[in-house]
Protein backbone atom coordinates (compact mmCIF):
# COMPACT_ATOMS: atom_id res chain seq x y z
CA UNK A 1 0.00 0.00 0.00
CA UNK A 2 1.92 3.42 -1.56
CA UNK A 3 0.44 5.61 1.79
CA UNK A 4 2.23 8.79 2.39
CA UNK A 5 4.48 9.52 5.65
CA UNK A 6 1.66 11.39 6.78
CA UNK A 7 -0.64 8.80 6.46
CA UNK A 8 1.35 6.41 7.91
CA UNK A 9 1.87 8.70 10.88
CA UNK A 10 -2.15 9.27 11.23
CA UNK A 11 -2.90 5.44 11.30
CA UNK A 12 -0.09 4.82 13.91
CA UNK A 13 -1.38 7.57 16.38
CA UNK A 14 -4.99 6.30 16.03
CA UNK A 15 -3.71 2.72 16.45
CA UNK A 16 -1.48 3.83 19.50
CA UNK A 17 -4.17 5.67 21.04
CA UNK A 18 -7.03 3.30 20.43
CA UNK A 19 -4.81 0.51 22.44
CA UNK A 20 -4.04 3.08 25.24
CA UNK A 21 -7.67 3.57 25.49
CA UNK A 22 -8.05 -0.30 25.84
CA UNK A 23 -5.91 -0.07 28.51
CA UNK A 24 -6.57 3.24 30.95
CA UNK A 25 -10.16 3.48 31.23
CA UNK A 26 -12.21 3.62 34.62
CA UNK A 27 -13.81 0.05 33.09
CA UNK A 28 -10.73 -2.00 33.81
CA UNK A 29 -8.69 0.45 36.38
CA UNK A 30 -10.00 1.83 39.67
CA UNK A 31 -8.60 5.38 39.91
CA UNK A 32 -8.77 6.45 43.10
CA UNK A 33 -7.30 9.86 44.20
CA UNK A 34 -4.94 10.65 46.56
CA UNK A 35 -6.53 12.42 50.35
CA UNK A 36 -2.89 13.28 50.73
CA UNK A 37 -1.32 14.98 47.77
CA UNK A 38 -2.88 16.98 44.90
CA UNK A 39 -2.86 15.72 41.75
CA UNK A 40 -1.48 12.12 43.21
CA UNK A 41 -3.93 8.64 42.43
CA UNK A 42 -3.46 5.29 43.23
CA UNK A 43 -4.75 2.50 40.96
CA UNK A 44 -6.55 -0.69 41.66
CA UNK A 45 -7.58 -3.98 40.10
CA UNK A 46 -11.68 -4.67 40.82
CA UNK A 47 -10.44 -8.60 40.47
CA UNK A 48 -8.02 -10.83 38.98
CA UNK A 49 -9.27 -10.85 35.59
CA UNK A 50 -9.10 -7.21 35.39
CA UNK A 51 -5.39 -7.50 36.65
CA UNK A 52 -3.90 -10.07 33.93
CA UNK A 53 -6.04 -8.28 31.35
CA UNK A 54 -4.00 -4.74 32.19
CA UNK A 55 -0.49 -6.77 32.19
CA UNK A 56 -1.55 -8.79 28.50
CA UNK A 57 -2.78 -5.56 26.94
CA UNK A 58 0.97 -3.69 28.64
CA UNK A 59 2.43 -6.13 26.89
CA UNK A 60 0.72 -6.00 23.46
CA UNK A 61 1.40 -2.32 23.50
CA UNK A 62 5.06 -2.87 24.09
CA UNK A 63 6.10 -6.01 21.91
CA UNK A 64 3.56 -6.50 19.98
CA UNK A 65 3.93 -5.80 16.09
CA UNK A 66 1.09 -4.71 13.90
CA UNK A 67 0.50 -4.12 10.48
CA UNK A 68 3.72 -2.90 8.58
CA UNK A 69 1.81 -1.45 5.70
CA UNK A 70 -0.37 0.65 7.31
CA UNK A 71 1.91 2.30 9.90
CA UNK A 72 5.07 1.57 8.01
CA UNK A 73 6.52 1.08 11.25
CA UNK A 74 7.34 -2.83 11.66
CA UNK A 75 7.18 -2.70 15.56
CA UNK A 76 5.24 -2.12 18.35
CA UNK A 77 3.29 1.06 19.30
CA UNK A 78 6.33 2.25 21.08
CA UNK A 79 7.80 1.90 18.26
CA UNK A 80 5.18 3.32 16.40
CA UNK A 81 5.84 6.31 18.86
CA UNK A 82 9.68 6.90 18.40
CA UNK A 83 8.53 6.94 14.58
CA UNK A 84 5.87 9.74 15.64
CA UNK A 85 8.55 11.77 17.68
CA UNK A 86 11.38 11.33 14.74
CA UNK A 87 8.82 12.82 11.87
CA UNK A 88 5.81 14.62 13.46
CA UNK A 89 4.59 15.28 10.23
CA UNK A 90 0.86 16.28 11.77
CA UNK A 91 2.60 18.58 14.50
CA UNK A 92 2.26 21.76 14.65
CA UNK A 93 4.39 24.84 16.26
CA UNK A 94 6.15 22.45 18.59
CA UNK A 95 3.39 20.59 19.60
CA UNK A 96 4.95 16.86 20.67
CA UNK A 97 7.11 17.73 23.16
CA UNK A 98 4.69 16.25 25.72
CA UNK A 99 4.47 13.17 23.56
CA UNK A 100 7.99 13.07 23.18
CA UNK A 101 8.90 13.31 26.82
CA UNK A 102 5.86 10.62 27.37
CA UNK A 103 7.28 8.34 25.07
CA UNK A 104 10.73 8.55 26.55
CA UNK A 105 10.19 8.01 29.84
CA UNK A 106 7.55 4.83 28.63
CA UNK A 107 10.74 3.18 27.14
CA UNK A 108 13.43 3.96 29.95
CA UNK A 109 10.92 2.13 32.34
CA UNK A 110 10.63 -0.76 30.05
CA UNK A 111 13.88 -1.00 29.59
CA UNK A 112 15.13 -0.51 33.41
CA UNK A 113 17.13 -3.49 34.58
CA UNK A 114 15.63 -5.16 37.75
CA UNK A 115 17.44 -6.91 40.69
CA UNK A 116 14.94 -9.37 42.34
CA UNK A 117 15.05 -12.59 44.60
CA UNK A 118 12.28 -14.94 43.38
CA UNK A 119 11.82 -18.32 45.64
CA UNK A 120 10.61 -20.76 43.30
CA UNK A 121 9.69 -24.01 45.29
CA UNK A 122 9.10 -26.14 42.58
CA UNK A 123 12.53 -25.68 41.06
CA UNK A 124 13.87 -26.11 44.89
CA UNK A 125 15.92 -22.34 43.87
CA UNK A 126 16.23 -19.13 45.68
CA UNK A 127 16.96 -17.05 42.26
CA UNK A 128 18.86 -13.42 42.34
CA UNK A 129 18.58 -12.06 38.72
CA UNK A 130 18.48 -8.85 36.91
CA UNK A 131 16.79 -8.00 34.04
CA UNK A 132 14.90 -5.45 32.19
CA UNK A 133 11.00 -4.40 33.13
CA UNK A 134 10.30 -6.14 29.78
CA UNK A 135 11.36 -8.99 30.28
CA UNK A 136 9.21 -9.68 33.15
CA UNK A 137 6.24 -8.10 31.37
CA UNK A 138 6.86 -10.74 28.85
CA UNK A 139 6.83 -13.61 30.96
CA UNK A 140 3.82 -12.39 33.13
CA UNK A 141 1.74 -11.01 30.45
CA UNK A 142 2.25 -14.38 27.87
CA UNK A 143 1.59 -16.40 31.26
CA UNK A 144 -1.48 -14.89 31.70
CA UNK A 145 -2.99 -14.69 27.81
CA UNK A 146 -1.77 -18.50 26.70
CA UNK A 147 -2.29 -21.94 28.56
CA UNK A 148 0.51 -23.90 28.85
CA UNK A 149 1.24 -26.20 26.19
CA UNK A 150 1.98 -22.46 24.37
CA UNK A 151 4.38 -21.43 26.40
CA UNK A 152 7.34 -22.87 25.17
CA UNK A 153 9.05 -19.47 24.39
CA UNK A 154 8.33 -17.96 27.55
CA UNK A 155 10.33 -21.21 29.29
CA UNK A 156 13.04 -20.92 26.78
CA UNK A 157 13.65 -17.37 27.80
CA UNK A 158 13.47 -18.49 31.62
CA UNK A 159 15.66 -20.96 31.37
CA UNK A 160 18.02 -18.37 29.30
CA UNK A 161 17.44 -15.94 31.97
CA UNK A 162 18.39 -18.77 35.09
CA UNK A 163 21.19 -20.12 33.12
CA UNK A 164 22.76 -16.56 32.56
CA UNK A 165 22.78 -15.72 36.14
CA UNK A 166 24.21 -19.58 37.14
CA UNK A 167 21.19 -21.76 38.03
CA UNK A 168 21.38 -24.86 35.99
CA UNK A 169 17.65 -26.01 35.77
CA UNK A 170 16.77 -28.91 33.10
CA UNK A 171 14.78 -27.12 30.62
CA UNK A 172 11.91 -29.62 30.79
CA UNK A 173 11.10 -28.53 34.29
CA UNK A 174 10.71 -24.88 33.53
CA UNK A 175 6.99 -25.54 32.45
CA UNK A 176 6.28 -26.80 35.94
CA UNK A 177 7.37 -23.45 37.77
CA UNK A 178 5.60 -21.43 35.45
CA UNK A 179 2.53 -20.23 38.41
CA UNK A 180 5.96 -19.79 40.78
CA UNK A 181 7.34 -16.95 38.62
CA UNK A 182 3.43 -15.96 37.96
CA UNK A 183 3.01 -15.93 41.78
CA UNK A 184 5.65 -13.42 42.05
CA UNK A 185 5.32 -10.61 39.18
CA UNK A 186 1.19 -10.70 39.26
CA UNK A 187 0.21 -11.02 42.39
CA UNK A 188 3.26 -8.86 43.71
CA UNK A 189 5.81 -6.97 41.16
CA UNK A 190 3.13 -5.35 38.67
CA UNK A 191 0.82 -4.83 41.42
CA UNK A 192 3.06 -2.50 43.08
CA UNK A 193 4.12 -0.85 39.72
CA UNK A 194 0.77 -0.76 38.37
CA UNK A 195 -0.58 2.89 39.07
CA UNK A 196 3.14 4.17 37.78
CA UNK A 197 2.61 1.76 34.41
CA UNK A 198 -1.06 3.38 34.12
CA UNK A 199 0.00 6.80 34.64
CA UNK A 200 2.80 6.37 31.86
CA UNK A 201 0.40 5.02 29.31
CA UNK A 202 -1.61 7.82 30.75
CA UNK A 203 0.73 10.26 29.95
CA UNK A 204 1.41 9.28 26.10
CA UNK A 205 -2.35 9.70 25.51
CA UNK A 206 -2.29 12.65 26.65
CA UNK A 207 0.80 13.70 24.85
CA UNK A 208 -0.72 12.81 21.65
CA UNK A 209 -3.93 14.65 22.53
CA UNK A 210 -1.53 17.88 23.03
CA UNK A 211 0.14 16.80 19.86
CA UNK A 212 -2.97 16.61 17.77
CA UNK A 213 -4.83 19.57 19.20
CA UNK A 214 -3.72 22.24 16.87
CA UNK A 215 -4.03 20.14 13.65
CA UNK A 216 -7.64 19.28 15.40
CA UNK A 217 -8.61 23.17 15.61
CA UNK A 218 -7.69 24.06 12.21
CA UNK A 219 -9.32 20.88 11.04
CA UNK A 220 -12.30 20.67 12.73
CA UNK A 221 -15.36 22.48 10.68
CA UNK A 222 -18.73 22.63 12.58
CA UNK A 223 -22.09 22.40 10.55
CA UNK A 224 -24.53 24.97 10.24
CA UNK A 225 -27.10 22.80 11.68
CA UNK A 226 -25.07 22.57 15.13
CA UNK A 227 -24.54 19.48 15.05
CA UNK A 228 -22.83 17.94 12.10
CA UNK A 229 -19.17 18.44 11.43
CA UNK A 230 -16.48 17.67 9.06
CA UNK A 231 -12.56 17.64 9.15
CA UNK A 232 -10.34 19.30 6.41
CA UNK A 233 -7.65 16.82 5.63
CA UNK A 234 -3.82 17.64 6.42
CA UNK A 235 -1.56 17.98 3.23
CA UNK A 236 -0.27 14.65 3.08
CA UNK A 237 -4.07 12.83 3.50
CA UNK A 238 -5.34 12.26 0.47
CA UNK A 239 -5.79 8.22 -0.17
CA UNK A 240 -9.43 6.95 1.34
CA UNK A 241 -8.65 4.41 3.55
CA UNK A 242 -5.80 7.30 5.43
CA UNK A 243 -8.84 9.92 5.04
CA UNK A 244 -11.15 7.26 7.56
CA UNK A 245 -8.15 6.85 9.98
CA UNK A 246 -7.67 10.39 9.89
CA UNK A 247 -11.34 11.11 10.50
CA UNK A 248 -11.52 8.34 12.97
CA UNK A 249 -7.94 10.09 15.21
CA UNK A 250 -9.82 13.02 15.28
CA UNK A 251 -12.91 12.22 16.72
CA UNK A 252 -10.67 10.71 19.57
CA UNK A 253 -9.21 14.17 19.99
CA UNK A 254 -12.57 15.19 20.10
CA UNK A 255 -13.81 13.08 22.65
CA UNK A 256 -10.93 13.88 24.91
CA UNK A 257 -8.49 10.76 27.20
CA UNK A 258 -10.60 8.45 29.46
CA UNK A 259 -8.69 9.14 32.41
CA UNK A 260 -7.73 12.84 33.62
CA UNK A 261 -4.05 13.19 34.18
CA UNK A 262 -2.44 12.23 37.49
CA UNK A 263 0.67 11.46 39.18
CA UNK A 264 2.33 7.93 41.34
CA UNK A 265 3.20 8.62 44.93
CA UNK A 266 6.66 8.57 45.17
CA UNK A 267 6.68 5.45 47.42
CA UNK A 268 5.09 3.53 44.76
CA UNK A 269 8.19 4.32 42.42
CA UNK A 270 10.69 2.37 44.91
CA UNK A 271 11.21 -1.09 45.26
CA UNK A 272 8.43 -4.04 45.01
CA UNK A 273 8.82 -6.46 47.97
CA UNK A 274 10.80 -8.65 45.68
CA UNK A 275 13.30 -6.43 45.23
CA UNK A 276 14.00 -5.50 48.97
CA UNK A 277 17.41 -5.80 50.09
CA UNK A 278 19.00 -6.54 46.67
């Protein structure tokens, strides 16, 4: 499909924020504000379900690829994002240095190496390792969104991850400590970093509602009726199927984020339990 960078960049940002959307909304997060700092919220799970639905959709936002030929991007939505914040070819005056700084800081958290001490009884090991955020998000989130006869990646890479830090574990017996790792980054590690994860996906929708608001006010044409409207397409937007994307990004700028901004306490930016002493 012969779409135009701006096109591309259109279809990526309504992809992006459509699976942001998925993910902060008062449906599957409890926001609750903070009695003891303005501007501060904490965020809760209603159940379980809601829980491993929040990590799987994390995770499909971070790793997973979509369609090449529509966002010419052949990577995830943070991928999708750097893309964004490289061309900005619907910016205007400036306007995605919110989105930019959202976007950054999204990716350093991924990417922070981890020091944690997992006890995994059926393995009979008391594991120390490090890795990245990802990497965990990867083993919790594919946990939670396959059974296990399809997890056969997810024990390759903990049996990589073991063996690198000196714990020689048959392979075959990774399956079997599966809910021990599970145990630890569900029920413990992503629920302490959960309303800091929200508030960063938070933050990129909002930085690509600041992004998108100019090109929505000179786009934006109300009817004379009151009620109707139409959107002038960007230079750049001229193939149909780009002109519905575009049309469908801006009615998401219309409608405004889900969730009003908000900021993690400062203690929930520290250390999960697992990572104590370490």
């Amino acid at each position: 499909m012969d779409l135009t960078n701006t096109e591309r960049e259109a279809i990526g940002l309504c992809v992006c924020l459509e699976a942001v959307n998925e993910i902060v909304n008062h449906a599957l997060l409890d926001v609750r504000k903070s009695s003891r700092s303005a501007g501060e919220a904490l965020v809760y799970f209603k159940d379980m379900v809601h829980r491993s639905l929040f990590i799987i959709r994390f995770l499909d936002f971070a790793k997973e690829a979509g369609d090449s030929q529509l966002t010419g991007v052949s990577g995830s939505c943070v991928d999708i994002l750097d893309t964004v914040c490289a061309n900005q070819c619907l910016g205007i005056d400036g306007s995605a240095c919110k989105l930019e700084d959202a976007a950054h800081e999204l990716k350093n958290w991924l990417n922070q190496k981890a020091s944690v001490k997992l006890w995994l009884p059926t393995l009979d090991v008391n594991a120390e390792i490090e890795v990245s955020r990802i990497e965990f998000l990867k083993i919790s989130g594919n946990s939670s969104k396959h059974n296990i006869s399809r997890l056969t990646g997810v024990s390759k890479g903990i049996h990589r991850i073991l063996s690198d830090h000196g714990y020689d574990v048959p392979i075959e017996l990774i399956p079997l400590a599966l809910e021990d790792f599970q145990e630890h980054l569900e029920q413990n590690y992503f629920i302490y970093y959960a309303t800091w994860m929200a508030e960063l996906l938070n933050e990129v929708r909002w930085g690509i509602q600041r992004y998108l608001e100019p090109l929505y006010a000179t786009s934006y044409k109300p009817g004379n009726d009151g009620l109707s409207y139409r959107f002038d397409y960007p230079e750049g937007v001229t193939q149909e199927i780009a002109k519905q994307w575009f049309w469908r990004l801006m009615n998401h700028i219309r409608s405004a984020p889900y969730v009003d901004r908000f900021h993690t306490p400062n203690s929930l930016k520290e250390q999960s339990s697992i990572e104590w002493d370490l």
